[in-house]
N, C-alpha and C. Protein backbone atom coordinates (compact mmCIF):
# COMPACT_ATOMS: atom_id res chain seq x y z
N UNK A 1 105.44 -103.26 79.43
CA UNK A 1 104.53 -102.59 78.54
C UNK A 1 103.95 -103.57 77.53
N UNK A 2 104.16 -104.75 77.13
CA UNK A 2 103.93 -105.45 76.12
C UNK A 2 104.26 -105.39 75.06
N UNK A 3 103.64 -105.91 74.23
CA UNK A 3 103.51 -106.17 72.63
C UNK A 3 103.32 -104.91 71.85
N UNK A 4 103.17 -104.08 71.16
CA UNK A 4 102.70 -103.03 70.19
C UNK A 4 101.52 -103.51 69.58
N UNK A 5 100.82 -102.48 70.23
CA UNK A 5 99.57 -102.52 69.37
C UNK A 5 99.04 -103.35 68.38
N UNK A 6 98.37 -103.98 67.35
CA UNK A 6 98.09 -104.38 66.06
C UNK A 6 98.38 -103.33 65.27
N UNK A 7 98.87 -102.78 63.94
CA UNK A 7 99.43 -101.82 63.52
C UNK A 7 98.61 -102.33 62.06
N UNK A 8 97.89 -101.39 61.21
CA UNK A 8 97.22 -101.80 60.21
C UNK A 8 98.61 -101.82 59.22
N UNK A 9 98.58 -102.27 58.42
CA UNK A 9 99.73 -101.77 57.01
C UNK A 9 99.64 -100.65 56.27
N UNK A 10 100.59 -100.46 56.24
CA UNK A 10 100.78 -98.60 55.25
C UNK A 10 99.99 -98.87 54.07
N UNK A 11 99.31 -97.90 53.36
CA UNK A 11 98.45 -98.39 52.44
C UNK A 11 98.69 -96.91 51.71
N UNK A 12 99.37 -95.79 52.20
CA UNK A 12 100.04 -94.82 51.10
C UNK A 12 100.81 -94.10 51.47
N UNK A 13 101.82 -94.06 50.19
CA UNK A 13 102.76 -93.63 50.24
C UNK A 13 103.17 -92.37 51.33
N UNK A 14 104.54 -92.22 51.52
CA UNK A 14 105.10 -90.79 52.13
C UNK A 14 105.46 -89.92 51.11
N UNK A 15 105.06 -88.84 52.16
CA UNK A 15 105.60 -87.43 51.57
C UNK A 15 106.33 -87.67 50.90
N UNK A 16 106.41 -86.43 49.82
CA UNK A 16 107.84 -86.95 48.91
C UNK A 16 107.82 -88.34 47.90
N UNK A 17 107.07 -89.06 47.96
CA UNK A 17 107.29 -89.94 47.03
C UNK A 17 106.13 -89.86 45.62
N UNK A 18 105.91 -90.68 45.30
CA UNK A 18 105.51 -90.86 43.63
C UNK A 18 104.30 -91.09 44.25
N UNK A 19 102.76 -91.14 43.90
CA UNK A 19 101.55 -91.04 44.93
C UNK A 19 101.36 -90.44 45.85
N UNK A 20 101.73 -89.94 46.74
CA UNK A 20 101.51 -88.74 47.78
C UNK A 20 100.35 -88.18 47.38
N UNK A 21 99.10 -87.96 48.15
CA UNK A 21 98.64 -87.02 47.92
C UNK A 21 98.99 -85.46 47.65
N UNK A 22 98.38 -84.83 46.85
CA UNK A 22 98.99 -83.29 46.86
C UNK A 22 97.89 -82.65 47.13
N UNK A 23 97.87 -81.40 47.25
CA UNK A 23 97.04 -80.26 47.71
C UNK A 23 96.16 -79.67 46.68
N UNK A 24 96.32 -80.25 45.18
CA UNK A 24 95.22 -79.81 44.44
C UNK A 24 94.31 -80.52 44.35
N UNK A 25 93.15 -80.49 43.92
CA UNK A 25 91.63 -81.13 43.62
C UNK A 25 90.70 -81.12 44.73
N UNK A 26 90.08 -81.65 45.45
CA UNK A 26 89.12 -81.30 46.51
C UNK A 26 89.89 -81.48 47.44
N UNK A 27 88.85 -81.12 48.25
CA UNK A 27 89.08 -80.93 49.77
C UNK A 27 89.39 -82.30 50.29
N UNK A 28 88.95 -83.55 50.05
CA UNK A 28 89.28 -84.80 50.60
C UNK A 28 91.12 -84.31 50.06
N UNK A 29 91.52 -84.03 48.86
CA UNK A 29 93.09 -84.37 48.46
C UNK A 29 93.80 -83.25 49.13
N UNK A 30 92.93 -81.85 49.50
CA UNK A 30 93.87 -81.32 50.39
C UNK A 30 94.38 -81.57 51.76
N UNK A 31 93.08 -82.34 52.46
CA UNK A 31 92.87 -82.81 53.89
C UNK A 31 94.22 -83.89 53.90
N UNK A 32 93.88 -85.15 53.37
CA UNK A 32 95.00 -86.18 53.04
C UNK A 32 96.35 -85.49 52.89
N UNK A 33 96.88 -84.26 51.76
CA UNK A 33 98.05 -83.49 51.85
C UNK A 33 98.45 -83.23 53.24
N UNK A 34 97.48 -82.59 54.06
CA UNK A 34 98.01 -81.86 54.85
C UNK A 34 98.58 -82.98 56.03
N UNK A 35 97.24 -83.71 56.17
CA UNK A 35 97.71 -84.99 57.33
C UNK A 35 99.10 -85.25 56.57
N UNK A 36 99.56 -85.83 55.80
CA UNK A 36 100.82 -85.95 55.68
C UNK A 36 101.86 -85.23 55.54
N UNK A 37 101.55 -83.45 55.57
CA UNK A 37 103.05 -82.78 55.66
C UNK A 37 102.57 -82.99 57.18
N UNK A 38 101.33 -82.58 57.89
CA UNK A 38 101.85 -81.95 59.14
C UNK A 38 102.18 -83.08 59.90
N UNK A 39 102.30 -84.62 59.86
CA UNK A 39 102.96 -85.27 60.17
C UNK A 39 104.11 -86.18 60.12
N UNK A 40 104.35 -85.60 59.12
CA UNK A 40 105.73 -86.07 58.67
C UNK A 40 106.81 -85.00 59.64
N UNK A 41 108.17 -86.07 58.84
CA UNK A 41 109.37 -85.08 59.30
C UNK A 41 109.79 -83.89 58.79
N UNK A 42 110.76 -83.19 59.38
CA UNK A 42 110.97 -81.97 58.32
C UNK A 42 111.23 -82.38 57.05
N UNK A 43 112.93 -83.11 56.89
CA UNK A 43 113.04 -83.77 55.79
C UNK A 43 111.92 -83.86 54.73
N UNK A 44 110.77 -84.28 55.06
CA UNK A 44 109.88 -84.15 54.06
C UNK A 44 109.22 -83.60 53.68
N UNK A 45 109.17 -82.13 54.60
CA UNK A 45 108.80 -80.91 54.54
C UNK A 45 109.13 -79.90 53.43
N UNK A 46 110.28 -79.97 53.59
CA UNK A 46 111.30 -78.67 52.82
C UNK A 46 110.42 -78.35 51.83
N UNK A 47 110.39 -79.44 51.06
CA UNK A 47 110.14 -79.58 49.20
C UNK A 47 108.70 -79.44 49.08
N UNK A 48 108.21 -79.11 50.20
CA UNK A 48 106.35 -79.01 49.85
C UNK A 48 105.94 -78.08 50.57
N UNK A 49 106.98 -76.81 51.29
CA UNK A 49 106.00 -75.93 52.19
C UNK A 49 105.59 -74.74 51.07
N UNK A 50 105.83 -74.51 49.49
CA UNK A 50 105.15 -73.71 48.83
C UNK A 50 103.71 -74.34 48.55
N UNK A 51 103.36 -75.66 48.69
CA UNK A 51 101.89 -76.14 48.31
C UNK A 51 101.66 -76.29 49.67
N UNK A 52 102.07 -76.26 50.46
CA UNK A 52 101.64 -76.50 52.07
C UNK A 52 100.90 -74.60 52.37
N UNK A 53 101.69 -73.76 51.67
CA UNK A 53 101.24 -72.60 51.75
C UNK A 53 100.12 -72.13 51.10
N UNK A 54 100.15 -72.77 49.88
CA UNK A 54 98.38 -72.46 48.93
C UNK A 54 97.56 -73.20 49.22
N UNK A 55 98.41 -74.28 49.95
CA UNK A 55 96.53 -75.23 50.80
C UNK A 55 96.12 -74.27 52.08
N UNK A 56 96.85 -73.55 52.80
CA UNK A 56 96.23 -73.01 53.95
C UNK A 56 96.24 -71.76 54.15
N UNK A 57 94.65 -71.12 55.13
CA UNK A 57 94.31 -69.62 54.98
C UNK A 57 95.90 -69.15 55.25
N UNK A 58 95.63 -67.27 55.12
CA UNK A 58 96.82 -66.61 56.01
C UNK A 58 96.49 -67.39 57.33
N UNK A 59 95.67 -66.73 58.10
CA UNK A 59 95.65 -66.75 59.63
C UNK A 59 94.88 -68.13 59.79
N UNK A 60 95.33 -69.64 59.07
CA UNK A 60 94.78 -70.52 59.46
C UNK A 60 95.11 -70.80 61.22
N UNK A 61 94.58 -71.76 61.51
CA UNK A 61 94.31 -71.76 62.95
C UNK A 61 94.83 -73.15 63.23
N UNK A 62 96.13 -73.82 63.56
CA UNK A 62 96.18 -75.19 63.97
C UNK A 62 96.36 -75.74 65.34
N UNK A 63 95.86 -76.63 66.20
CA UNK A 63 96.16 -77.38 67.32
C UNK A 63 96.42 -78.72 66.76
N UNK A 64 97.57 -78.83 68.03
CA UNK A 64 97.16 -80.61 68.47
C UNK A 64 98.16 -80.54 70.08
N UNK A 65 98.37 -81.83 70.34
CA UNK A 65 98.73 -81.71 71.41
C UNK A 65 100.25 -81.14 71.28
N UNK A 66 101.16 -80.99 70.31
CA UNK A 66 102.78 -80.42 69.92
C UNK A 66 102.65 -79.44 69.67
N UNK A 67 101.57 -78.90 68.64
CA UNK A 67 101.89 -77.59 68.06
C UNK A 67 100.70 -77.04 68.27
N UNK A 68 100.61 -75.71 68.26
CA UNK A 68 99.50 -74.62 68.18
C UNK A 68 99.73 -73.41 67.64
N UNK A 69 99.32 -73.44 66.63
CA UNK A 69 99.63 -72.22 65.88
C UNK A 69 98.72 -71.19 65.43
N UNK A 70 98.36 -69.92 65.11
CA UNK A 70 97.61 -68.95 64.52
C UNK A 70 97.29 -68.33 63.32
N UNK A 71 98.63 -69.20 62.06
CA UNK A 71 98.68 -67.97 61.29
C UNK A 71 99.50 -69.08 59.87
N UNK A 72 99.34 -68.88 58.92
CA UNK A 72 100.29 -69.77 57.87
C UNK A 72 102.16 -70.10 58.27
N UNK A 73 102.71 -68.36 58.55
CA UNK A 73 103.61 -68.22 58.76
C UNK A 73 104.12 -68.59 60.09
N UNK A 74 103.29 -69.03 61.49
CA UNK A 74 103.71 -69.68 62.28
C UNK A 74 103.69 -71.40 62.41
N UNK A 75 102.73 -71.75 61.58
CA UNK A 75 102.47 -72.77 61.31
C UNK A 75 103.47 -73.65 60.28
N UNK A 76 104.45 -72.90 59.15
CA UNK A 76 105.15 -73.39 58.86
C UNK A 76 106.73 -73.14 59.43
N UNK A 77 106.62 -71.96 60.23
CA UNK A 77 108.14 -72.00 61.14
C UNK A 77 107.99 -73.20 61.65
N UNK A 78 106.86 -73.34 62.63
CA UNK A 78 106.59 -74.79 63.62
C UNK A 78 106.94 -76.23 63.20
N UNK A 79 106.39 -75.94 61.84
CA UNK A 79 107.12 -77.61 61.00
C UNK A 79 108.38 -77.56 60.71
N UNK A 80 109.19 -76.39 60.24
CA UNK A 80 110.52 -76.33 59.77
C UNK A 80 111.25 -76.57 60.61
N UNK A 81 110.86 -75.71 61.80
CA UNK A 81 112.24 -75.88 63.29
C UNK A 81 111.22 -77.29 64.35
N UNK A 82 111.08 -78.10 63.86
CA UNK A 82 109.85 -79.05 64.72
C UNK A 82 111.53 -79.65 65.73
N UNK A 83 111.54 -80.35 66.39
CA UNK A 83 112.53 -81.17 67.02
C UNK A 83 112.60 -82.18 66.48
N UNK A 84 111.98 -83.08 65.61
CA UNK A 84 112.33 -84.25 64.83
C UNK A 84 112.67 -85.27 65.69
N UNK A 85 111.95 -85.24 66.89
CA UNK A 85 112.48 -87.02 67.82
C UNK A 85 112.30 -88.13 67.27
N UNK A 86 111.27 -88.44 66.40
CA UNK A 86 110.76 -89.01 65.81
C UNK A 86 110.98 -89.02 64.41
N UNK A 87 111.95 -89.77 63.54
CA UNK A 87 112.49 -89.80 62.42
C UNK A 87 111.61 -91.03 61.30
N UNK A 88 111.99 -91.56 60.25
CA UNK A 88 111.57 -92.03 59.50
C UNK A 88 110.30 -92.30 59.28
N UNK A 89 109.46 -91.76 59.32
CA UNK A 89 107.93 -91.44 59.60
C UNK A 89 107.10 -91.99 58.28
N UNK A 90 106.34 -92.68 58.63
CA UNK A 90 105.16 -93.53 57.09
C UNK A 90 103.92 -92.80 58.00
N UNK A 91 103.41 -92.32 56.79
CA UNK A 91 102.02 -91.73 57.22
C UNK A 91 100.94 -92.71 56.44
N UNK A 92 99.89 -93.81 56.71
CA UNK A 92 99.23 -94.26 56.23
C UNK A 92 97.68 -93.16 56.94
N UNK A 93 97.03 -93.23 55.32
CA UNK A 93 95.57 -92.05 55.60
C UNK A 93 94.66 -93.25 55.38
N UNK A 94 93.58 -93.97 57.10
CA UNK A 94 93.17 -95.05 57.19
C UNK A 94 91.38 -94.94 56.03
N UNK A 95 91.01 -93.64 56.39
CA UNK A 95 89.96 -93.15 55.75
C UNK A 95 89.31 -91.77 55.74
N UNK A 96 88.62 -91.72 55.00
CA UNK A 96 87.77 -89.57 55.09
C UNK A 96 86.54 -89.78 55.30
N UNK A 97 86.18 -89.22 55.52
CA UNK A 97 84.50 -88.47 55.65
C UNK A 97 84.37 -86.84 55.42
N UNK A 98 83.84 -86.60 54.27
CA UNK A 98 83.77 -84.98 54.44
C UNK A 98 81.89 -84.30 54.23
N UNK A 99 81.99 -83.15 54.78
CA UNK A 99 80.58 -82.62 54.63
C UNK A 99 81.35 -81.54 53.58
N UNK A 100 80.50 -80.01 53.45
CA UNK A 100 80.56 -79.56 52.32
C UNK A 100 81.96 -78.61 52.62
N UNK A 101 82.50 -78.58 54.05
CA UNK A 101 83.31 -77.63 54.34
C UNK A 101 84.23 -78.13 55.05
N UNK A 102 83.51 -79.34 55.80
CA UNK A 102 84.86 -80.52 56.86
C UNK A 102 85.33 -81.48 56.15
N UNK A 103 86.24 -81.80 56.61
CA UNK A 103 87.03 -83.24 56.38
C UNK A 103 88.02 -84.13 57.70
N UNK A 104 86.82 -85.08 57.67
CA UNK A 104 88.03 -86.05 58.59
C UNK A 104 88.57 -86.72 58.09
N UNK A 105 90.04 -86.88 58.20
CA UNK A 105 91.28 -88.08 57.83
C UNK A 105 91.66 -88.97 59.20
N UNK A 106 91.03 -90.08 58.86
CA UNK A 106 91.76 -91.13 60.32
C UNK A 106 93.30 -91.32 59.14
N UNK A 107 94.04 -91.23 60.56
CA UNK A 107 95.31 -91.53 60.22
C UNK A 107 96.30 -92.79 61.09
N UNK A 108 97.17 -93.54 60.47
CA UNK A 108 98.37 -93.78 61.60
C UNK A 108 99.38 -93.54 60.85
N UNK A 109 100.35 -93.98 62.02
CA UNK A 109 101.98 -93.56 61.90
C UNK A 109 102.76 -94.77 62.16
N UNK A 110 103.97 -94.19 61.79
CA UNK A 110 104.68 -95.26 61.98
C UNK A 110 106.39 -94.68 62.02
N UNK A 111 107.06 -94.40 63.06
CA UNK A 111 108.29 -94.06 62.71
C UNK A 111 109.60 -94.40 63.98
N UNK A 112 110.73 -93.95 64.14
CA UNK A 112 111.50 -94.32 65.11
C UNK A 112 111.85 -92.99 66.01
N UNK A 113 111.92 -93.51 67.16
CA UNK A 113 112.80 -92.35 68.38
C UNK A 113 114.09 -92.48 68.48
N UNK A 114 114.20 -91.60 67.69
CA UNK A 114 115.88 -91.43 66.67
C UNK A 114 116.81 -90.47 67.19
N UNK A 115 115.75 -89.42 68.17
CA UNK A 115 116.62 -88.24 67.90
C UNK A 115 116.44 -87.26 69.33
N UNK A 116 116.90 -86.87 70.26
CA UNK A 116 116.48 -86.13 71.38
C UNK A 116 115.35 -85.21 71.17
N UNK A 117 114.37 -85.36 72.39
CA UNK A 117 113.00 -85.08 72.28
C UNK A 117 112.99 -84.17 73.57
N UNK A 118 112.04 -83.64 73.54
CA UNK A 118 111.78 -82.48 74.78
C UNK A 118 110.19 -82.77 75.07
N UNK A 119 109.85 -83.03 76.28
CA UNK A 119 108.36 -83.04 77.07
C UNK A 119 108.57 -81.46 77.52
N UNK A 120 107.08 -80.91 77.40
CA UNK A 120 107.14 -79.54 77.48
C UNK A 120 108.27 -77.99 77.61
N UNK A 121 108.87 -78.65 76.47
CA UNK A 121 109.87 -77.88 76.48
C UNK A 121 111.15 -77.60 77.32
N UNK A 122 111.07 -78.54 78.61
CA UNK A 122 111.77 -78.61 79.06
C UNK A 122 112.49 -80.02 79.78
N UNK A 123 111.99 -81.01 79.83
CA UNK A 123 112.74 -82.26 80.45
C UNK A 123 113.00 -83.08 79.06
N UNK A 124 114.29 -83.33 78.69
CA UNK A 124 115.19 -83.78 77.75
C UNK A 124 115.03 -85.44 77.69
N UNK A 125 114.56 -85.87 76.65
CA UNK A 125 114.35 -87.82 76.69
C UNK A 125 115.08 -88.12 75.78
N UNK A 126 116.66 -89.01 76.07
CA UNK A 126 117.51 -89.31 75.29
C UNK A 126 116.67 -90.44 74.19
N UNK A 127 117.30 -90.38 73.11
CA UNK A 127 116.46 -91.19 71.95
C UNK A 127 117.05 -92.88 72.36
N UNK A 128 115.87 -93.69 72.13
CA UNK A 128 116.02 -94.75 71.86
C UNK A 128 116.24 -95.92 71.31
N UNK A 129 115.60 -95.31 69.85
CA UNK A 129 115.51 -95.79 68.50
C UNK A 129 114.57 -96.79 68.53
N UNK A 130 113.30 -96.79 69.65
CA UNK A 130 112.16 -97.55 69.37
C UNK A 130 111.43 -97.49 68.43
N UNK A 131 110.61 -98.34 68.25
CA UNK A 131 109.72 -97.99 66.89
C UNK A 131 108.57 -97.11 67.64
N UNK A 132 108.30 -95.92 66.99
CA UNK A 132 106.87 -95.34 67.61
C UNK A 132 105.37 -95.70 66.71
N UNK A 133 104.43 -95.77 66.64
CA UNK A 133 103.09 -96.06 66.06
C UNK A 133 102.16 -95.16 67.00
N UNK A 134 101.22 -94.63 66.09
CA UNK A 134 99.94 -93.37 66.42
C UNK A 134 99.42 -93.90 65.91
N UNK A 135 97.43 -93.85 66.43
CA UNK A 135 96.72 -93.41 65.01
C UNK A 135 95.99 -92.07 65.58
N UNK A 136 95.58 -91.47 64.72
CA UNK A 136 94.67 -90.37 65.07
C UNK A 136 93.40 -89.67 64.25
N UNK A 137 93.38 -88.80 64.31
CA UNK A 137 92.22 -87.82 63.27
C UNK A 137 92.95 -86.56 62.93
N UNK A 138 92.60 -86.45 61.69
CA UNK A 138 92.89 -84.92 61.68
C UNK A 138 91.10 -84.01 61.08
N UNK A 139 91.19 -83.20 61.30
CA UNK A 139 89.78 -82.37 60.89
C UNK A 139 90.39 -80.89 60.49
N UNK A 140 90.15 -81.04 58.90
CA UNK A 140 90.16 -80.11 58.24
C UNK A 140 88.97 -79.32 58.01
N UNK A 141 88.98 -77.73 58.53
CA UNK A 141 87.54 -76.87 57.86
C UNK A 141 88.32 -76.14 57.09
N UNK A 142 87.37 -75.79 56.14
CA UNK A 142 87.44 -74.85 55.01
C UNK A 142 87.08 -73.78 54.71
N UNK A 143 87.48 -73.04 54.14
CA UNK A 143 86.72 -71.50 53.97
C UNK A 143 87.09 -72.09 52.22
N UNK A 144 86.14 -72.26 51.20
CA UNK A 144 86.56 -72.12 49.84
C UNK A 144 87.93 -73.09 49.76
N UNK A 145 88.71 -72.63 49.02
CA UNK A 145 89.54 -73.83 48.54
C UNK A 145 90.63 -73.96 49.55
N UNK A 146 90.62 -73.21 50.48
CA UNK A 146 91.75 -73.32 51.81
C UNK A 146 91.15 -73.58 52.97
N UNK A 147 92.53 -74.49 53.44
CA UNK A 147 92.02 -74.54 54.81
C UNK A 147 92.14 -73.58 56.18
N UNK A 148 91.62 -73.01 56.91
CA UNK A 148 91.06 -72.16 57.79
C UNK A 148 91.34 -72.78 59.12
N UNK A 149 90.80 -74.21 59.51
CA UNK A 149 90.84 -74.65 60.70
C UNK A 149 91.82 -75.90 60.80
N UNK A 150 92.78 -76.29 61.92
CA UNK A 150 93.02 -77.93 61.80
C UNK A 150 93.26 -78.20 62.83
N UNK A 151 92.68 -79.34 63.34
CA UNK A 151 92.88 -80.42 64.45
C UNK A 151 93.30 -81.18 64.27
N UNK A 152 93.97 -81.87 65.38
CA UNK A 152 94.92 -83.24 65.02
C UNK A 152 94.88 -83.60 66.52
N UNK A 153 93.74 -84.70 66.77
CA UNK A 153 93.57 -85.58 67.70
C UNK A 153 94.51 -87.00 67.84
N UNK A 154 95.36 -87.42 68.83
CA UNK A 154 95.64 -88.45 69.06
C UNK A 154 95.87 -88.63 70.35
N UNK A 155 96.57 -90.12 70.71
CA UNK A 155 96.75 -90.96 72.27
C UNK A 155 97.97 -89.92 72.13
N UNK A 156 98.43 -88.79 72.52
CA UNK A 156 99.66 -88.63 73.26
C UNK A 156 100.11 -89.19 74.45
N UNK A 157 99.51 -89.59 75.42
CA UNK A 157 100.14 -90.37 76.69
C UNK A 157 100.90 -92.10 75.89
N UNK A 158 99.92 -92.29 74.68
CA UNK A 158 100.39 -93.42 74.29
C UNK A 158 101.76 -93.39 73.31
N UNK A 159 101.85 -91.98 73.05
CA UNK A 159 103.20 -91.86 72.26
C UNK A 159 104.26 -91.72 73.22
N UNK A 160 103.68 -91.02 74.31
CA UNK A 160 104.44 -90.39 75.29
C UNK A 160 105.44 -91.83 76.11
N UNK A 161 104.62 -92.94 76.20
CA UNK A 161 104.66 -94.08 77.00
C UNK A 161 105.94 -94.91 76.10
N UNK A 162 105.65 -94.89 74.78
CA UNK A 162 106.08 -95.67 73.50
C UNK A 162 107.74 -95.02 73.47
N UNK A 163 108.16 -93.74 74.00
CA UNK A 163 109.62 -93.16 73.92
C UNK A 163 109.85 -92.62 75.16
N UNK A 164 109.40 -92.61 76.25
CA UNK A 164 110.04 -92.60 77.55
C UNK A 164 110.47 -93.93 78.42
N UNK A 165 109.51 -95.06 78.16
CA UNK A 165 109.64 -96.59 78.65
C UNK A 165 110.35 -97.41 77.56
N UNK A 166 110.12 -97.53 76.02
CA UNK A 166 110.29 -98.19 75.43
C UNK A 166 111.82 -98.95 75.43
N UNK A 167 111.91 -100.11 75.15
CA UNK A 167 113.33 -100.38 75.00
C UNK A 167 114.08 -100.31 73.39
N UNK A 168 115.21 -99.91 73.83
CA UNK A 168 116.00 -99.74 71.93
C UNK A 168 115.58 -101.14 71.68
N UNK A 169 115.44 -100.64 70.51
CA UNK A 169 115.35 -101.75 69.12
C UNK A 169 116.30 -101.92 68.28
């Protein structure tokens, strides 16, 4: 498989720490919030799903290729009970672009395959403790000061490749 990617440097903080974006002020600081709960670990979840809840509609609407959800309240079961294969997680937010109602966040990642993982719910991939790296998009729409819609585009075959082949580290 080679080398890993070129990997830009983390340039902000994780969830949970001192700088984090939070979910108040515009829509660029809610978009940035959200890319970083909804990709983080639970662990870094816990302590932010009451502002994870006033950033998003009731029946917000989320995809990506892990989760798909319909509704606030499925959307934060989905993060709480997530499988966590993927542990120590740095979310760097690379840049935004927003119109009066969208927001794109390019994002990467950065974390380890720490922890037993499941491919479609059913074939079991013992953890490795490789390092994993993403980058992706997320696209936040808005209805008013919540978000309504979210996408979260990335290489899954390339994450997929990074903890089924990879060798421990």
């Amino acid at each position: 498989m080679g080398a890993p990617p070129h990997t830009p440097p983390l340039r902000a903080p994780i969830v949970g720490t001192p700088g984090c974006p939070t979910a108040r002020g515009t829509h660029v600081d809610v978009a940035q919030f959200l890319a970083h709960v909804l990709l983080s670990d639970v662990s870094s979840i816990t302590a932010l799903v009451s502002e994870l809840e006033a950033s998003v509609d009731e029946d917000v609407v989320v995809w990506s290729p892990c989760v798909c959800t319909t509704s606030r309240a499925a959307l934060v079961a989905a993060l709480l009970e997530g499988d966590d294969a993927i542990t120590e997680v740095e979310v760097a937010i690379l840049g935004t672009s927003a119109t009066e109602a969208t927001v794109h966040v390019e994002w990467h990642l950065r974390g380890r395959f720490s922890n037993v993982g499941f491919l479609n719910d059913d074939v079991l991939v013992e953890p490795s403790g490789a390092a994993v790296v993403a980058s992706g998009v997320l696209v936040v729409e808005f209805r008013q000061e919540v978000a309504l819609d979210i996408r979260c585009y990335y290489d899954e075959l390339g994450v997929l490749e990074q903890v089924v082949s990879a060798p421990p580290t």
